[in-house]
Protein backbone atom coordinates (compact mmCIF):
# COMPACT_ATOMS: atom_id res chain seq x y z
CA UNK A 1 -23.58 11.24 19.71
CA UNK A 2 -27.02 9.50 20.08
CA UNK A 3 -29.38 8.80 22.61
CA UNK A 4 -31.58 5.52 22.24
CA UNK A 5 -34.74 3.83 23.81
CA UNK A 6 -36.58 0.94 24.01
CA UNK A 7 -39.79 -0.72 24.75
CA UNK A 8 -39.84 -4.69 24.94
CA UNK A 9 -42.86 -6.66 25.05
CA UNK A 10 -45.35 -3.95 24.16
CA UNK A 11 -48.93 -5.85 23.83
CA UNK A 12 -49.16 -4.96 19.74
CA UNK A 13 -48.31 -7.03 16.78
CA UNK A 14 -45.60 -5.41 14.76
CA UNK A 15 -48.01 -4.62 11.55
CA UNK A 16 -50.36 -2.32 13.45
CA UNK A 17 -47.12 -0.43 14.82
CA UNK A 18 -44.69 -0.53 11.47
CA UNK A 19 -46.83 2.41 9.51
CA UNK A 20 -46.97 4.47 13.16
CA UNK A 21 -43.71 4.46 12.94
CA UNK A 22 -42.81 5.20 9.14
CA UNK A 23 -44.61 8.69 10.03
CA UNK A 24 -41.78 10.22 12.49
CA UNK A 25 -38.87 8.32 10.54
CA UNK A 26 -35.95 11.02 9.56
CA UNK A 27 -38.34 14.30 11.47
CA UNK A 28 -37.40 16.44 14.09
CA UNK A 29 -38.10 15.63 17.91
CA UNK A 30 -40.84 18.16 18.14
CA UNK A 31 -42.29 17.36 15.11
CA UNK A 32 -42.10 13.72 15.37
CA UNK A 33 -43.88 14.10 18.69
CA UNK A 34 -46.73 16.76 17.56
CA UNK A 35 -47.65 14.07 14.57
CA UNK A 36 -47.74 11.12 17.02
CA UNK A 37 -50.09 13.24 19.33
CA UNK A 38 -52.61 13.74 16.81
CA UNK A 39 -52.47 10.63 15.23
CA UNK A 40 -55.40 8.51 16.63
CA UNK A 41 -55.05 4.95 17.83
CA UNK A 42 -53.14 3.21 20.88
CA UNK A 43 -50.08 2.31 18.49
CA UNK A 44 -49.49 6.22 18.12
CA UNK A 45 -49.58 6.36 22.29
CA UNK A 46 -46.90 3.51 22.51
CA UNK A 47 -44.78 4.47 19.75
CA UNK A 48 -44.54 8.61 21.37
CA UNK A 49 -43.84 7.05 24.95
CA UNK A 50 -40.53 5.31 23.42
CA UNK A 51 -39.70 8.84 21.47
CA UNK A 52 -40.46 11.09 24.53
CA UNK A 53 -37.97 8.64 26.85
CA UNK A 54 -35.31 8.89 23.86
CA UNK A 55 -35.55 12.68 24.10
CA UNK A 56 -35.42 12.44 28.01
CA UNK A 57 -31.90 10.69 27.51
CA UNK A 58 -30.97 13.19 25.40
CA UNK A 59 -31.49 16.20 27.14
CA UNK A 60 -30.66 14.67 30.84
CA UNK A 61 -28.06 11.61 30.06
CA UNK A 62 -25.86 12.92 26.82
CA UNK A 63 -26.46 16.76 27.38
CA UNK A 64 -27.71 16.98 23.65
CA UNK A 65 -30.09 20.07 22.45
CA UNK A 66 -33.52 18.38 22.07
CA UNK A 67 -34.27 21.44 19.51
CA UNK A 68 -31.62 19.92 17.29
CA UNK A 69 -32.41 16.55 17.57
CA UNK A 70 -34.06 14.30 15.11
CA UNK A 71 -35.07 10.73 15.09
CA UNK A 72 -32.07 8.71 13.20
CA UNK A 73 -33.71 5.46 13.46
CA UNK A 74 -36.98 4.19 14.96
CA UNK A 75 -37.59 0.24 14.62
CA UNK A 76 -40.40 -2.11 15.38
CA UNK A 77 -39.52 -5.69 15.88
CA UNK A 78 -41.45 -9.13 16.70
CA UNK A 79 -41.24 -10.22 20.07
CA UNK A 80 -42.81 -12.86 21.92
CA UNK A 81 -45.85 -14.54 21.18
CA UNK A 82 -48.58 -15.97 22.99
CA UNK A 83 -50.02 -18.96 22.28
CA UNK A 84 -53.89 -19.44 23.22
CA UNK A 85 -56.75 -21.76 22.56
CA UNK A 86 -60.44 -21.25 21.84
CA UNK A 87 -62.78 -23.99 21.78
CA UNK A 88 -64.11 -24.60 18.16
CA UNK A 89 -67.25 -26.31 16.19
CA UNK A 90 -67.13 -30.27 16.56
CA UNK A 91 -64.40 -30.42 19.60
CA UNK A 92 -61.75 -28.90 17.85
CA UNK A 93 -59.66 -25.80 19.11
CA UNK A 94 -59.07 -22.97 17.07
CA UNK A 95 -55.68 -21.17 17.54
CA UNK A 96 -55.50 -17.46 19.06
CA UNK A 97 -51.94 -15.36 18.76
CA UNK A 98 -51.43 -13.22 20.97
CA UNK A 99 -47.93 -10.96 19.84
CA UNK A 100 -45.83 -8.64 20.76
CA UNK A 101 -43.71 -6.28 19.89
CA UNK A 102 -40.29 -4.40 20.77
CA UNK A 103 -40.30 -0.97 19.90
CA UNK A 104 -36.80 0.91 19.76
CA UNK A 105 -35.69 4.55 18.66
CA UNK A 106 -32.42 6.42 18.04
CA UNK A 107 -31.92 10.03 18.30
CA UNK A 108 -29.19 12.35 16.76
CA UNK A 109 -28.46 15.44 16.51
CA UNK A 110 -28.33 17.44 13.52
């Protein structure tokens, strides 16, 4: 049995959430969660909002002991991006990326 969630559209390119979540790949829930709350940085708030909700399935939706859970999978893929202009030397326009991301994570138990 697993319990999964996901965040689309999160406001963070990909590369400054990918090592985030490399830390809490293959841990338990509890420790997973007590590395992402002392790791500094706004991609370490994002990326423990998507664990706690998968460990709220869990416990409420799939009756699963969240002491025995771990994370089985956690994923950060591109979404969106948006495209923006900023004026440049000489009348040209210089190109601004705006990206996003889709954050998803799978819990198991052990």
């Amino acid at each position: 049995m697993e319990a999964k969630a996901v965040a689309k559209y999160v406001r963070m390119s990909p590369s400054k959430l990918k090592p985030v979540a490399d830390l809490v790949r293959g841990k338990d829930l509890q420790e997973a969660l007590t590395i992402l709350k002392f790791t500094p940085g706004k991609s370490a708030e994002l990326v423990e909002k998507v664990v706690q909700s998968a460990g709220a399935n869990a416990e409420n939706n799939f009756e699963m002991d969240p002491a025995k859970c771990y994370v089985a999978e956690i994923y950060v893929n591109q979404g969106p991006t948006m495209k923006r202009w900023r004026a440049g030397a000489q009348g040209r326009a210089g190109k601004i990326l705006k990206r996003s991301s889709h954050i998803g994570v799978v819990l198991k138990e052990r």
